[in-house]
Protein backbone atom coordinates (compact mmCIF):
# COMPACT_ATOMS: atom_id res chain seq x y z
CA UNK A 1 146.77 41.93 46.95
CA UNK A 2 143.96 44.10 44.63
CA UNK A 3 141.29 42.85 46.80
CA UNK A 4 143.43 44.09 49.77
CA UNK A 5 144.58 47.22 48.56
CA UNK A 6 140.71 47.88 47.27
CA UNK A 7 139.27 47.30 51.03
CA UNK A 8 142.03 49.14 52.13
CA UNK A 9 141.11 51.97 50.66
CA UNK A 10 137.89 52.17 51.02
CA UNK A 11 137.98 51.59 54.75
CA UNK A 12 140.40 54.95 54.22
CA UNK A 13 137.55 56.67 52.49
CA UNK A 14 135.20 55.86 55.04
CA UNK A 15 137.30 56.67 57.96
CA UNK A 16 137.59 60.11 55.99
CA UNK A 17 133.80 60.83 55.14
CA UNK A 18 132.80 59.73 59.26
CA UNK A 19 135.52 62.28 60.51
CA UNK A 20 134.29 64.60 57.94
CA UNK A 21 130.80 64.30 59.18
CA UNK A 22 131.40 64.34 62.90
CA UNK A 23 133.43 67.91 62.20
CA UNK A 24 130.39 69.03 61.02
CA UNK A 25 128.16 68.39 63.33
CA UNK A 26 130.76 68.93 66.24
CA UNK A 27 130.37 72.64 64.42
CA UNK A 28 127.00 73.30 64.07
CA UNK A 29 126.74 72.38 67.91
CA UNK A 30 129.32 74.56 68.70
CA UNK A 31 127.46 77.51 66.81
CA UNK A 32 124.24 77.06 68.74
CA UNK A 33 125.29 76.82 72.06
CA UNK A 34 127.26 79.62 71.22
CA UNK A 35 123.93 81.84 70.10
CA UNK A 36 122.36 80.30 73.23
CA UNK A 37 124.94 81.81 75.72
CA UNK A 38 125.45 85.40 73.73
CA UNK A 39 120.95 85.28 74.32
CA UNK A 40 121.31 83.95 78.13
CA UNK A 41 124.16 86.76 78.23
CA UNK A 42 121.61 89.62 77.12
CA UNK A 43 119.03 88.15 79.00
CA UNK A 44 120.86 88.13 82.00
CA UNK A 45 121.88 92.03 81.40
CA UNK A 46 118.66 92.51 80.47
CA UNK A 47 117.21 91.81 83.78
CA UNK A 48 119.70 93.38 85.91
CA UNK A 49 119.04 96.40 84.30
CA UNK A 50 115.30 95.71 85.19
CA UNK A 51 116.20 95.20 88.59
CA UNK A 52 117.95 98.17 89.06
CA UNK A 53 115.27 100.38 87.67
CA UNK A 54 112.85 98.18 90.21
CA UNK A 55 115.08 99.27 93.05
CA UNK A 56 114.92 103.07 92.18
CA UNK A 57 111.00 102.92 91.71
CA UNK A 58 110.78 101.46 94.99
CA UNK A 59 112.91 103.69 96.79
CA UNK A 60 110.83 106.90 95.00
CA UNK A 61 107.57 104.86 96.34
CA UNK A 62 108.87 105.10 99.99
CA UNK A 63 109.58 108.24 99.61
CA UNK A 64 106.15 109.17 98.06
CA UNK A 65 104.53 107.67 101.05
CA UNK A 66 106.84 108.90 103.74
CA UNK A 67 105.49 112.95 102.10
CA UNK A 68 101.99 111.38 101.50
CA UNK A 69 101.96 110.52 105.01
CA UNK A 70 103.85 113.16 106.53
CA UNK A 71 101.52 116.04 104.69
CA UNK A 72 98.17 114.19 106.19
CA UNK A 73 99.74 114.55 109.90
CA UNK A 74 100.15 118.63 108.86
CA UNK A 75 96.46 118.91 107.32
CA UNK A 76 95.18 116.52 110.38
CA UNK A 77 96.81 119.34 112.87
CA UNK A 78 95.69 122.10 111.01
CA UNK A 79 92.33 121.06 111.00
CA UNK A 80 92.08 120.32 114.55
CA UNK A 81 94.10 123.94 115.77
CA UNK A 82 91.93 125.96 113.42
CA UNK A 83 88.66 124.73 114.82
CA UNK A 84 90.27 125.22 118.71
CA UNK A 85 91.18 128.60 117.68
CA UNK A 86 87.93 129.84 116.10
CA UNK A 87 86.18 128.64 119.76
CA UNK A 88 88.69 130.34 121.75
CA UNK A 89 88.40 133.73 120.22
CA UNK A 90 84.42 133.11 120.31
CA UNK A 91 84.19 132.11 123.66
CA UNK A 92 86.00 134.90 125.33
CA UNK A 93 86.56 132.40 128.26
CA UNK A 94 89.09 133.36 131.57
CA UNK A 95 92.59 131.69 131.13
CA UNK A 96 92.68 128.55 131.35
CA UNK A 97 94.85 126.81 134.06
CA UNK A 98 97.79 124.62 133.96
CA UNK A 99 95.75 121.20 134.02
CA UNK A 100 93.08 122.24 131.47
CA UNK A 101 95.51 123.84 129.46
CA UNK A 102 97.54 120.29 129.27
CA UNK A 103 93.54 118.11 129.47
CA UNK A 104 93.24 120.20 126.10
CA UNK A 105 96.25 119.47 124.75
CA UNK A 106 95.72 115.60 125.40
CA UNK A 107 92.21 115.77 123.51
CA UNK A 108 93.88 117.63 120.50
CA UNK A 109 96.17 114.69 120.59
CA UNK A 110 93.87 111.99 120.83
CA UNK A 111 91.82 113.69 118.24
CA UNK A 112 94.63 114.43 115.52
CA UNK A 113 94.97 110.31 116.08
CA UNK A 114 92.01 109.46 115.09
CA UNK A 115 91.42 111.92 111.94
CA UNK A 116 94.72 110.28 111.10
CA UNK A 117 93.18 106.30 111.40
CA UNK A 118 89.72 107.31 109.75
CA UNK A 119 91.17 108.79 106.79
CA UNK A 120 92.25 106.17 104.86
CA UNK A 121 88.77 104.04 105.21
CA UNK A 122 87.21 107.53 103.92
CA UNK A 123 89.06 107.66 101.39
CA UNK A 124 88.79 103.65 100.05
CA UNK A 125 85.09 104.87 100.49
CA UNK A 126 85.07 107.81 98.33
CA UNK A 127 87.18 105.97 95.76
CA UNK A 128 84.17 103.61 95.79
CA UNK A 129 81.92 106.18 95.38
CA UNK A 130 83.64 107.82 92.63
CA UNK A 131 84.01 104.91 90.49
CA UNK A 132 80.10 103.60 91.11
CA UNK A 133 79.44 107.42 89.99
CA UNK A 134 81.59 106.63 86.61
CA UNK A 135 79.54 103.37 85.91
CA UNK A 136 76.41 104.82 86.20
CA UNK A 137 74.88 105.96 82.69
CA UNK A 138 72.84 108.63 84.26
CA UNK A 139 74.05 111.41 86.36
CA UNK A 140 71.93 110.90 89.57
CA UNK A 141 69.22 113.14 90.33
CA UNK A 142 69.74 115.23 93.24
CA UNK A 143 68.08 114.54 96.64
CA UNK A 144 65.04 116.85 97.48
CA UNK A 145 65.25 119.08 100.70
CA UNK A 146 64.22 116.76 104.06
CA UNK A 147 61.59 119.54 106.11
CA UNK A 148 61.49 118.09 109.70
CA UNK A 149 58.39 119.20 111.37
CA UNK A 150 58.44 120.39 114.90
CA UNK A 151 55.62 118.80 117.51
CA UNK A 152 51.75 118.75 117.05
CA UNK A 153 50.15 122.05 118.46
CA UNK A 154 49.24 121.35 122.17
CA UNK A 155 52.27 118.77 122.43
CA UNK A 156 54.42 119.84 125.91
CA UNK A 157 58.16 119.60 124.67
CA UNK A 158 61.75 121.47 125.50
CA UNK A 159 61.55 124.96 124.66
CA UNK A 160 64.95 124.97 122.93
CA UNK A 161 66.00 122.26 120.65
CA UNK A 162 69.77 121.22 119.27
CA UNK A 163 70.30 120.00 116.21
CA UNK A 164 72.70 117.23 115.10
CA UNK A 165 73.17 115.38 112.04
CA UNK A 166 74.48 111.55 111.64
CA UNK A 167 75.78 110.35 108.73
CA UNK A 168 78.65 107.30 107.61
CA UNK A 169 81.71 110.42 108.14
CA UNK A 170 80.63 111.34 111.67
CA UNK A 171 78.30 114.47 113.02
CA UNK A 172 77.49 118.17 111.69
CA UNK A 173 76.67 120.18 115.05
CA UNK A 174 73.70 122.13 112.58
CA UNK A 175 73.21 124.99 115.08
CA UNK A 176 76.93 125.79 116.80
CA UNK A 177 78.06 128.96 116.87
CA UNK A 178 79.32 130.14 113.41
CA UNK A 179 77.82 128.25 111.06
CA UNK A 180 77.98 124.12 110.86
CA UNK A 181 81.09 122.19 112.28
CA UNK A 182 81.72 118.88 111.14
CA UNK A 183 83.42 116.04 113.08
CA UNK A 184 84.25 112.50 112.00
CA UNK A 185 83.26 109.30 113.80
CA UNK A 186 86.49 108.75 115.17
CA UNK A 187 87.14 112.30 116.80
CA UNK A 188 83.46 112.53 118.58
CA UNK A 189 84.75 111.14 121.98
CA UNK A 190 87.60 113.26 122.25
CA UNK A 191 86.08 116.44 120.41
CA UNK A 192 86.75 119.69 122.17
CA UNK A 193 84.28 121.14 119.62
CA UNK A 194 81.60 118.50 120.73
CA UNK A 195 81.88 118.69 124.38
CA UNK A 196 81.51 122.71 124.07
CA UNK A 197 78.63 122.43 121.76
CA UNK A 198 76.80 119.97 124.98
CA UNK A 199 78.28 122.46 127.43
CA UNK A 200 76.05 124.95 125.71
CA UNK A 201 72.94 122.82 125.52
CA UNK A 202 73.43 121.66 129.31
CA UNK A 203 73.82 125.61 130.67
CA UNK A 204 70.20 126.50 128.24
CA UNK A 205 67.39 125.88 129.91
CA UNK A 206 64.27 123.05 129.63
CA UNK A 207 66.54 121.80 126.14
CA UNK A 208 67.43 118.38 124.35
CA UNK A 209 69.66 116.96 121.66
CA UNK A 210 67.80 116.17 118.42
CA UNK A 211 70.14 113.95 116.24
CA UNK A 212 68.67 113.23 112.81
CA UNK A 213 70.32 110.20 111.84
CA UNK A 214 71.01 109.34 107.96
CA UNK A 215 70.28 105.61 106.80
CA UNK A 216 74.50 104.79 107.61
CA UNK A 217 74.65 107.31 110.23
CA UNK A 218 74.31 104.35 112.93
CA UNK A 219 77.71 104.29 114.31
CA UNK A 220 78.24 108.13 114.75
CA UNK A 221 75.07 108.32 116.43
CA UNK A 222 75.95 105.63 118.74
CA UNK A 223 79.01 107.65 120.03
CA UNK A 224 77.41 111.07 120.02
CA UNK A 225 74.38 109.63 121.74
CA UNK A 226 76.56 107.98 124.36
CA UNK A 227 78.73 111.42 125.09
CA UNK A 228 75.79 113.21 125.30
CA UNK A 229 73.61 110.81 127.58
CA UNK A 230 75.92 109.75 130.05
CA UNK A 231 78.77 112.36 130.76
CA UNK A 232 76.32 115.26 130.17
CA UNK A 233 73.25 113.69 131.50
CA UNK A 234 71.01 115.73 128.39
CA UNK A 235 67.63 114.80 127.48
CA UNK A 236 67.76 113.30 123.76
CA UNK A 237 65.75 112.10 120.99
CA UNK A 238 66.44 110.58 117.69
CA UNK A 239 64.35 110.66 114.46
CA UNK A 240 65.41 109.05 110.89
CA UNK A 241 66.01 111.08 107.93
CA UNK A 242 64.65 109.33 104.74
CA UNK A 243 67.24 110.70 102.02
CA UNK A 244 70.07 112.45 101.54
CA UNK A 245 68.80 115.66 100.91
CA UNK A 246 69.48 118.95 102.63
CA UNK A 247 67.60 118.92 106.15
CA UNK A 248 65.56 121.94 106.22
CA UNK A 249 64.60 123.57 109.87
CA UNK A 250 62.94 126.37 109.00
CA UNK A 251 59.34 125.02 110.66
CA UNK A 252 61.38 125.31 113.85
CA UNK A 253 62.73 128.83 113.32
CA UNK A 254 58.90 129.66 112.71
C-alpha cells in the first residue's frame, strides 16, 4: 500500500509539472502570434495608407500632363499664327478667296500637327545634350565663323542666290524678309512660310536655292530639297558646312 500510494503520487506530480509546462508554452505561443497579427495589422494600414497617397500622386500626374500637353497645343498655335501674321501684313497681298483662305487654314493645321509630334524627340535630344554638356570637364570652345565663298572670277552662275540652312531641327530661310525664320523638319512640307520664301525665288530672275547643309542636317535637306525641286521646279545646289559655327555671307554681299 506505501509503494502504491508513493507511485500514486508521483504520477500526480507529474501529471501536474506536464500540465504546468504545456500552459506555458500554450502562453508564450499565444503572445507571439499575438505580436505577429498587431505587426501584420500595422503593416496592412501601413500600406493602405501608401496606396492612397499613390492614387492622389497619380491623379496630380494626369493632371500635370493633361496642362503640360494642353499648354504645348497653345505655344504650337501661337507660333504658327504669329509667323502667318507677320507675312500677311508684309506681303500686302489682294484678299484672299474662299478656297485659299480654307487651303491656308488646312496647312496651318497640318503644320501645328507636326510641331506638336517633333517636339518631344527635340526635347529627349536637348535633354541629351544638356546632360553630355554637364559631364564634360571643359566648357566647349565655341565654333569659329563658317565664310562661304561665292564662285571663281570668270565662273557663269545665277545672278541672285537664296540662302538656306540644314541642320538636325529643320531649316533657317537665312535671307527671308525680316530677318531669319526658322522651321522644323516636320513642318517643311506644309510650311506656308517655306512655300512663300520659293514663291519669291521662282518670281526673281536667273536665281537658285543654296542650302548649306550641317553634318545632321540630312533629313531636313531631303524635304526642303524635294519641295523646292519638284513643285517649284528651282534650280538648286548643295554645299557642306564643316562646323557649327555661324555661316558668314558677307563675300556674297560684296
Amino acid at each position: 500500500m506505501s509503494i502504491l500510494a508513493c507511485l500514486i503520487g508521483i504520477l500526480t506530480l507529474m501529471i501536474s509539472v506536464m500540465l504546468q509546462v504545456q500552459q506555458m508554452e500554450k502562453s508564450g505561443r499565444t503572445e507571439e502570434e499575438m505580436e505577429r497579427a498587431f505587426r501584420n495589422r500595422d503593416l496592412l494600414a501601413q500600406a493602405d495608407d501608401q496606396k492612397k497617397v499613390i492614387e492622389e500622386l497619380k491623379k496630380e500626374l494626369v493632371k500635370e500632363k493633361a496642362t503640360v500637353s494642353e499648354m504645348a497645343k497653345v505655344e504650337d498655335a501661337k507660333i504658327v499664327i504669329t509667323m502667318k501674321l507677320e507675312n500677311l501684313q508684309k506681303a500686302k497681298a489682294p484678299k484672299l478667296t474662299d478656297v485659299a483662305l480654307q487651303k491656308q487654314v488646312e496647312n496651318l493645321i497640318k503644320e501645328t500637327k507636326a510641331i506638336r509630334l517633333e517636339r518631344p524627340p527635340l526635347s529627349k535630344r536637348l535633354k541629351a545634350l544638356q546632360d553630355e554638356l554637364k559631364s564634360r570637364k571643359e566648357a566647349p570652345k565655341p565654333k569659329g565663323s563658317v565664310v562661304v565663298q561665292p564662285r571663281g572670277i570668270g565662273e557663269r552662275g545665277p545672278d541672285e542666290i537664296f540662302f538656306v540652312e540644314c541642320n538636325s531641327t529643320g531649316i533657317v530661310l537665312l535671307d527671308a524678309e525680316g530677318g531669319p525664320k526658322t522651321i522644323s523638319t516636320a513642318a517643311i512640307r506644309n510650311s506656308g512660310v517655306y512655300h512663300e520664301y520659293l514663291d519669291q525665288v521662282k518670281k526673281t530672275r536667273e536665281s537658285m536655292v543654296l542650302f548649306l547643309i550641317r553634318k545632321s542636317g540630312n533629313p531636313s535637306y531631303g524635304w526642303a530639297v524635294s519641295t523646292a525641286e519638284l513643285k517649284y521646279k528651282l534650280p538648286t545646289g548643295k554645299l557642306p558646312i564643316p562646323n557649327d559655327g555661324n555661316i558668314d555671307l558677307s563675300n556674297f554681299k560684296r
